[in-house]
Protein backbone atom coordinates (compact mmCIF):
# COMPACT_ATOMS: atom_id res chain seq x y z
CA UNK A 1 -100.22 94.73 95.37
CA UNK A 2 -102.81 93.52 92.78
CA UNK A 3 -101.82 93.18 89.27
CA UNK A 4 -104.94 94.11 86.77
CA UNK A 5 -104.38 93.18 83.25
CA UNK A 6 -105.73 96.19 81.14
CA UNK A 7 -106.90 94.57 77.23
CA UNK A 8 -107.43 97.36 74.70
CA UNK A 9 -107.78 98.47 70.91
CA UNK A 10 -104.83 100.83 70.58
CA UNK A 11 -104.67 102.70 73.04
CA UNK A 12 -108.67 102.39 74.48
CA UNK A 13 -109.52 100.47 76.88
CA UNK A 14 -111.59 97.57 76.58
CA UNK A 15 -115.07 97.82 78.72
CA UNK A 16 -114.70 94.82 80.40
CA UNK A 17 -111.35 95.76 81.63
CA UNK A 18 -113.06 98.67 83.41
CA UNK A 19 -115.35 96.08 84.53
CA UNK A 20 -112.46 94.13 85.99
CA UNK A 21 -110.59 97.47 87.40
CA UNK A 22 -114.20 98.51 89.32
CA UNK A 23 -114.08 94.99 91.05
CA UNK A 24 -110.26 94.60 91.77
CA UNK A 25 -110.46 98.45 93.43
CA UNK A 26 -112.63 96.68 95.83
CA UNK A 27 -110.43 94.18 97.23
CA UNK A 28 -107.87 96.20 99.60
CA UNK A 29 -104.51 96.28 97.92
CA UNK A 30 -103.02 98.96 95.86
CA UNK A 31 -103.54 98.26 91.97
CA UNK A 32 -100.98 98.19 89.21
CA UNK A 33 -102.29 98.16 85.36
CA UNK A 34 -100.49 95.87 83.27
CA UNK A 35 -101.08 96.82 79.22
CA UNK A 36 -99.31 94.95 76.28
CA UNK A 37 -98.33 96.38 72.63
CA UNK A 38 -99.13 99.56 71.20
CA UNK A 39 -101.22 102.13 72.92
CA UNK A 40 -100.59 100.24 76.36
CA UNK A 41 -99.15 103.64 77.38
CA UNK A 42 -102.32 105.16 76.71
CA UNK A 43 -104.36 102.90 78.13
CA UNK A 44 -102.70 102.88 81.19
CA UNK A 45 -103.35 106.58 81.97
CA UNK A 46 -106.68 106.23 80.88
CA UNK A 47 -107.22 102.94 83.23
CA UNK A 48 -105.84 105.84 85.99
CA UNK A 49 -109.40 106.73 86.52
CA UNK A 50 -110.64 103.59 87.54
CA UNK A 51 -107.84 102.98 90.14
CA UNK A 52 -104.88 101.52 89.14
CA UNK A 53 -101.89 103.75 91.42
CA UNK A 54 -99.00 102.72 88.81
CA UNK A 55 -99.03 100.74 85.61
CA UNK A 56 -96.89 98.81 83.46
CA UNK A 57 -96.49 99.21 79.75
CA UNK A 58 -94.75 95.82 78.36
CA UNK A 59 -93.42 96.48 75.05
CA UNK A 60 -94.28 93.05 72.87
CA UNK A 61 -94.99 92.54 69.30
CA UNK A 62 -98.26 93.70 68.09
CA UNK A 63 -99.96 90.34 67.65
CA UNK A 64 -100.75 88.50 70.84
CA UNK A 65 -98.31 85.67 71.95
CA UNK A 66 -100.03 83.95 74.82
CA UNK A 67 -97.09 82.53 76.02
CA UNK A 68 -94.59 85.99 76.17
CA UNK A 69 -97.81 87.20 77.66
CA UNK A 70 -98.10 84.78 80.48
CA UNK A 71 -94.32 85.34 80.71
CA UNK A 72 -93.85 88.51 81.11
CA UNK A 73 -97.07 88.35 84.21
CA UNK A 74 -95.34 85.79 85.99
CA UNK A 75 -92.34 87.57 85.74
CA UNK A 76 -94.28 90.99 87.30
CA UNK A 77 -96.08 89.19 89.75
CA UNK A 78 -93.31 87.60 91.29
CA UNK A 79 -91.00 90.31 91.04
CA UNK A 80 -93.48 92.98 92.81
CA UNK A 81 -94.62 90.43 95.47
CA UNK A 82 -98.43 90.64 94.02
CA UNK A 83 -101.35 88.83 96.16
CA UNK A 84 -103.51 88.54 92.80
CA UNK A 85 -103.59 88.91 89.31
CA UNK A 86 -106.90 90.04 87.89
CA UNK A 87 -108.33 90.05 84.33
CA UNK A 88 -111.66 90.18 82.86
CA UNK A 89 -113.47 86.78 82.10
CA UNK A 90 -112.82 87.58 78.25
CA UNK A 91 -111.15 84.70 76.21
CA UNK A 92 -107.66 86.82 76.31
CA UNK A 93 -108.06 87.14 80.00
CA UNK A 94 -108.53 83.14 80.80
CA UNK A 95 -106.79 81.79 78.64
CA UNK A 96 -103.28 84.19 80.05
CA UNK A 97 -104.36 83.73 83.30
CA UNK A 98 -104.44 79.84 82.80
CA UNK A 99 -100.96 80.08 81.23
CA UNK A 100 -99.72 82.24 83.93
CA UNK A 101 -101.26 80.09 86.18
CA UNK A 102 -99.57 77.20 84.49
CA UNK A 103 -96.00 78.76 84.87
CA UNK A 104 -96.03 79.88 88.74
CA UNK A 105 -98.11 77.08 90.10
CA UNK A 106 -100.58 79.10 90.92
CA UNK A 107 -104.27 78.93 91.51
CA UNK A 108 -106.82 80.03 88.82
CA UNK A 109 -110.59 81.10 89.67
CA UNK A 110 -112.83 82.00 86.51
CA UNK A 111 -115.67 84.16 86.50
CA UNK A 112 -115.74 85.61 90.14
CA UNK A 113 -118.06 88.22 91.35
CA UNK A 114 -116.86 88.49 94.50
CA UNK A 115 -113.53 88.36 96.44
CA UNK A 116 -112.78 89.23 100.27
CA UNK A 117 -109.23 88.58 101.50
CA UNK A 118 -109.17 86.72 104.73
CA UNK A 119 -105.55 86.07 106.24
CA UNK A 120 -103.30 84.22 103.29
CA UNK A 121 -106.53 82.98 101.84
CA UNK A 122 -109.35 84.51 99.42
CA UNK A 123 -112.95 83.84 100.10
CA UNK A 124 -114.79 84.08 96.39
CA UNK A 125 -118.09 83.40 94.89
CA UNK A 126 -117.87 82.67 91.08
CA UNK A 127 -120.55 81.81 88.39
CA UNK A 128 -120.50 78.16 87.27
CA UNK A 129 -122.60 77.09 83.89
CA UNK A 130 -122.73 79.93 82.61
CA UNK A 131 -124.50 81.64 85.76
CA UNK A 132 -126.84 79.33 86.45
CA UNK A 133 -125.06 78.38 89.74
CA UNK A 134 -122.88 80.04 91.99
CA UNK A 135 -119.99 78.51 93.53
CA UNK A 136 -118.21 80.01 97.24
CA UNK A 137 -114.63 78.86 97.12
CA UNK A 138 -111.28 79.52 99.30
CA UNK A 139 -107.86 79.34 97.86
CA UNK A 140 -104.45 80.00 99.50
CA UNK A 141 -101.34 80.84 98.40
CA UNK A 142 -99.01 83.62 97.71
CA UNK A 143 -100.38 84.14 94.17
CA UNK A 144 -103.97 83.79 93.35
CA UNK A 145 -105.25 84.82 89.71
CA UNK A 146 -108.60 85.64 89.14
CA UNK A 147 -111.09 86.92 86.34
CA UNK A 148 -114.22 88.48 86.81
CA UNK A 149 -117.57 87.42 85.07
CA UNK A 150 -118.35 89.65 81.95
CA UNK A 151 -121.09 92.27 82.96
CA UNK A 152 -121.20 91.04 86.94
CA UNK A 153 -119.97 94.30 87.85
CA UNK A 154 -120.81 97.67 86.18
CA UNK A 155 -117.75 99.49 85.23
CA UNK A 156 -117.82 102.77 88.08
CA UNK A 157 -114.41 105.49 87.95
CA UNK A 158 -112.88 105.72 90.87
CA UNK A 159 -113.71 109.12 92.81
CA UNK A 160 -110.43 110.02 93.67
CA UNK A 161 -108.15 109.04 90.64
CA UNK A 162 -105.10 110.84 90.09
CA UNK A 163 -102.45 110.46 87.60
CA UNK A 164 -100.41 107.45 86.90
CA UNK A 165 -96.91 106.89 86.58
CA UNK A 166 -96.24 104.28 83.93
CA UNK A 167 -92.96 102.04 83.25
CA UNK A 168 -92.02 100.38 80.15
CA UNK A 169 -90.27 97.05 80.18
CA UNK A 170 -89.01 95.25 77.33
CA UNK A 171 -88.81 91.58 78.17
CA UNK A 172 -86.26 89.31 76.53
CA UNK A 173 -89.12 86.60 74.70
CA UNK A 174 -87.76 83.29 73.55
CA UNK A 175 -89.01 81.71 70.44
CA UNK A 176 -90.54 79.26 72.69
CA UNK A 177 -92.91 82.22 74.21
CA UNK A 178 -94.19 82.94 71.09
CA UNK A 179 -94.72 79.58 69.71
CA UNK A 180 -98.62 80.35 69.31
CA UNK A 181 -99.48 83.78 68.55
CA UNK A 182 -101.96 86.15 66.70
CA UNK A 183 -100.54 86.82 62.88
CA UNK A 184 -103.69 88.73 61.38
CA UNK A 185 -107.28 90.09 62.64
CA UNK A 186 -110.09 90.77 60.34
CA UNK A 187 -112.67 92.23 61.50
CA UNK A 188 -116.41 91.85 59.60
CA UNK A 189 -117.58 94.81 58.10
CA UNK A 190 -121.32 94.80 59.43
CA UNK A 191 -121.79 98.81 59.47
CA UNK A 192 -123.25 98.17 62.49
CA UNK A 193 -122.11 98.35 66.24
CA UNK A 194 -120.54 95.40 68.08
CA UNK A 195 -122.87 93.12 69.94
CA UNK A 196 -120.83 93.62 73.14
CA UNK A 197 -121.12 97.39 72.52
CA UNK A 198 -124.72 97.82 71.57
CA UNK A 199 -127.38 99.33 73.69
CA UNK A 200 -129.94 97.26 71.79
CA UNK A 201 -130.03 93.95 70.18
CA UNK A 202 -132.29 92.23 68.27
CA UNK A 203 -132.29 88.69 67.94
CA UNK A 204 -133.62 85.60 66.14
CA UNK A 205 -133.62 81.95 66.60
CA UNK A 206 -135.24 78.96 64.35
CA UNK A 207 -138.47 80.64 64.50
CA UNK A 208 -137.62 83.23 62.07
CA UNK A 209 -137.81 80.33 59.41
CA UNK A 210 -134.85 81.24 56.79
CA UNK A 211 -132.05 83.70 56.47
CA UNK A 212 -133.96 85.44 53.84
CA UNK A 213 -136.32 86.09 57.26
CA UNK A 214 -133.55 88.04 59.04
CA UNK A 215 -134.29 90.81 56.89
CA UNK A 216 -137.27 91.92 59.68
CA UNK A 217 -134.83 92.09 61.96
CA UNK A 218 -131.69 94.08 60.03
CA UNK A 219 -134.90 96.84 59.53
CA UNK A 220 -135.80 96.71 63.05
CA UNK A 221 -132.03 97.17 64.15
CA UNK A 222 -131.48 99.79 61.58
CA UNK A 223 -134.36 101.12 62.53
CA UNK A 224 -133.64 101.54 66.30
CA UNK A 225 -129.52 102.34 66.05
CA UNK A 226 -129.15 98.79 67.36
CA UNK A 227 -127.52 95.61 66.05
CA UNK A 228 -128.54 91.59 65.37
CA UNK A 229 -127.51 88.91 66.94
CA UNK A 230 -128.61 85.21 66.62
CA UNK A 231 -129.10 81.61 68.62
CA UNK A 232 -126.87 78.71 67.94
CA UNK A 233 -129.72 77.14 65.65
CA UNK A 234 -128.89 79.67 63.54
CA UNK A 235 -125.45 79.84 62.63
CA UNK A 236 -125.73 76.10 62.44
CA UNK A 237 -127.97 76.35 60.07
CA UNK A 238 -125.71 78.60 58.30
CA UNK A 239 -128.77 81.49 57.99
CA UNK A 240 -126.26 84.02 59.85
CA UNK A 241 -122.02 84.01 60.53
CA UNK A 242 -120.84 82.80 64.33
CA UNK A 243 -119.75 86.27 64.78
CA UNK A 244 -123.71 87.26 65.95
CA UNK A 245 -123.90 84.27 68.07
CA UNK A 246 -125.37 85.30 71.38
CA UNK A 247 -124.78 82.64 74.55
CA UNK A 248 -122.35 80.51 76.08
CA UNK A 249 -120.57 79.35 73.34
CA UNK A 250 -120.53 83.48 71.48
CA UNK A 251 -120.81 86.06 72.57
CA UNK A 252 -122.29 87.89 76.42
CA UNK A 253 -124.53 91.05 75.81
CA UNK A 254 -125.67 93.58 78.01
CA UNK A 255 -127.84 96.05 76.07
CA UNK A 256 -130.68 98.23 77.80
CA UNK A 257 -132.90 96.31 75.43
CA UNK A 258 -132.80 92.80 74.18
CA UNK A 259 -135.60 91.80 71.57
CA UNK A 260 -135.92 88.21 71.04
CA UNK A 261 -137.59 87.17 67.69
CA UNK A 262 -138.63 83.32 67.34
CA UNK A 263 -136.37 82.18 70.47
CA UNK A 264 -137.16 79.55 72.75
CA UNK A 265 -135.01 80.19 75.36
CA UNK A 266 -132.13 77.47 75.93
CA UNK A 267 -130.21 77.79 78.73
CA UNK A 268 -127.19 78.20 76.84
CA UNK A 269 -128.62 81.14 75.02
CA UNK A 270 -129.51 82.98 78.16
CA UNK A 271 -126.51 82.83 79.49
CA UNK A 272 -125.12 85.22 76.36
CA UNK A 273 -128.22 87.48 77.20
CA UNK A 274 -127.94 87.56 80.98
CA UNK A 275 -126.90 91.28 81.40
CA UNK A 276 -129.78 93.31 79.23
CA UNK A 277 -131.23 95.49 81.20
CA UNK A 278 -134.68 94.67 79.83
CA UNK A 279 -136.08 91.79 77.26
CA UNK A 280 -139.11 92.01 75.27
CA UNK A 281 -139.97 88.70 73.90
CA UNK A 282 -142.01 87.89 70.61
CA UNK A 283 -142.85 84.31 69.80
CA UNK A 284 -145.63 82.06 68.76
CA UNK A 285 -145.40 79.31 71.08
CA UNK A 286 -147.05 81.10 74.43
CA UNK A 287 -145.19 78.22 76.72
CA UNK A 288 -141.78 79.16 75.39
CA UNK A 289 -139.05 79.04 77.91
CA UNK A 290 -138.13 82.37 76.98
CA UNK A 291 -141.04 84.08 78.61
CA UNK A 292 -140.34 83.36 81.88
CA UNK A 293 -137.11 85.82 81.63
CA UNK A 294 -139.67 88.86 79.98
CA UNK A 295 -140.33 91.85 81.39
CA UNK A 296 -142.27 92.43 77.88
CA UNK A 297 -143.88 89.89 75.79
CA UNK A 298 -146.06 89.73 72.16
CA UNK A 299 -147.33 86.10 71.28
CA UNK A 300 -147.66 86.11 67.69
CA UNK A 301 -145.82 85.55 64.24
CA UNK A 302 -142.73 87.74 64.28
CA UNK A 303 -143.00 88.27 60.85
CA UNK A 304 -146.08 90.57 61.14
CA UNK A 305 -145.05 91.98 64.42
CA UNK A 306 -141.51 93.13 64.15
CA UNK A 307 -142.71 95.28 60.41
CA UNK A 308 -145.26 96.19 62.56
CA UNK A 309 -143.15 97.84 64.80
CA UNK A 310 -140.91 99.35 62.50
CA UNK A 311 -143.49 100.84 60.38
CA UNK A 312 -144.88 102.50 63.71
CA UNK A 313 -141.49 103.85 64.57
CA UNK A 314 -141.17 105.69 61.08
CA UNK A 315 -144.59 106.88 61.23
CA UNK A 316 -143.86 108.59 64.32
CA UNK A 317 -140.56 109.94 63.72
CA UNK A 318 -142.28 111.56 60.49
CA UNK A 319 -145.31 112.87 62.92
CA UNK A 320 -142.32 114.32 64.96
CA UNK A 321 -140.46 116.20 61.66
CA UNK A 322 -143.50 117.19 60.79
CA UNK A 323 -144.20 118.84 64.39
CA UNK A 324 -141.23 120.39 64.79
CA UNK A 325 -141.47 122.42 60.82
């Protein structure tokens, strides 16, 4: 039995839980879904197409409480005799997974994109610095928790899902368990889609110059159905909030198409920008680091290229009105 911990937004499941159901399906042993709070009933029939044979539906306070979390795992894990506990590599999943690992004395192995079973043992190959190495490891023991690197595995339903029987367990949480918890979530009100979510992104680094700058690149978003998302330089700056924040310290993308506007290319920044499927670069400085990674590139002053490009993509969709009167 491998326990897969199933994060969602009441009641939908979280893409990079499918992510971590697709790669856990792969590993030999029946799966169980494990969902927390509100909706985890519903997210638990819905995570029945990507796998899981059973799930279980813990009935906790709304907010997150990393510690009842953990708890209530451990508990499960031990309890069904579970080789593994997987999670996706999102903050939620290691920092449970830590805590869980904490509790049963277990080991803990971020950000794997593989896993092969091999006796009492797992042979795994994880991404270290943010990708830019890989790392084969074995671990032993009767529990082994694992979380799988964001985008590393395309999310894939399972081809002969069937319906899933889900129990609901009520565990009796101490005060101590939910020493540290969630109280309140606000989300920002951006109008546009979530980075994580978006099939395009368009970014900008130092080069665009000012926040005032950034307005190029709402257009261009707008523009396309797409979203913004910045370097570090930027939100340090304070052109742009950390919530746009594309690489290894914010957030990991995986759009069909990433435009990056005035970026040089730090390592930490590709790591965020790893999974899109394509990237068109536009920069000034023709040795940027950045261009290495393009499948696309324009050398010149974003501020004249990305109107540019805008203007072209209104003309045309006003050619095609006009066509089709």
């Amino acid at each position: 039995m491998i326990l897969v911990l199933i994060e969602h937004d009441a009641g939908e499941v979280e893409s990079t839980s499918l992510q971590a159901l697709t790669f856990a399906r792969g590993l030999g042993e029946p799966l169980r879904g494990v969902a927390f709070g509100d909706g985890g009933v519903q997210a638990l029939e819905a995570a029945g197409g990507y796998g899981i044979e059973a799930g279980t539906h813990v009935r906790a306070e709304e907010s997150h409480a990393v510690g009842a979390w953990a708890h209530a795992l451990a508990d499960l894990a031990a309890s069904t005799s579970s080789a593994a506990v997987v999670a996706a590599g999102t903050d939620r999943g290691h920092e449970i997974l830590a805590h869980v690992g904490a509790r049963a004395s277990a080991p803990f192995v971020a950000n794997c994109i593989a896993a092969e079973r091999d006796g009492d043992a797992w042979n795994l190959a994880r991404q270290r610095w943010g990708g830019s190495l890989l790392e084969d490891a074995r671990v032993g023991g009767p529990l082994t928790l694992l979380t799988v690197a964001l985008h590393a595995v395309a999310a894939d339903a399972a081809p002969d899902a069937g319906a899933v029987g889900v129990d609901e367990i009520e565990p009796p949480f101490s005060e101590d368990d939910q020493r540290v918890r969630k109280t309140a979530f606000e989300a920002m009100d951006t109008g546009t889609v979530s980075l994580g979510d978006a099939r395009l992104v368009v970014g900008g680094g130092r080069g665009v110059g000012s926040a005032e700058g950034f307005g190029d690149l709402d257009a261009l978003a707008t523009t396309l159905g797409g979203t913004v998302g910045v370097s570090r330089a930027v939100t340090s700056a304070g052109w742009r909030p950390h919530a746009e924040q594309i690489g290894q310290t914010g957030e990991r993308i995986a759009p069909d198409l990433y435009i990056a506007c005035g970026i040089s290319g730090a390592s930490q920044h590709m790591v965020g920008c790893r999974g899109a499927k394509k990237l068109l670069v536009i920069n000034t400085d023709p040795d940027a680091p950045i261009l290495a990674r393009a499948d696309y590139a324009v050398v010149g002053d974003l501020h004249q290229v990305v109107p540019a490009i805008t203007a072209e993509l209104a003309r045309r969709r006003t050619d095609d009105r006009h066509h089709e009167r």
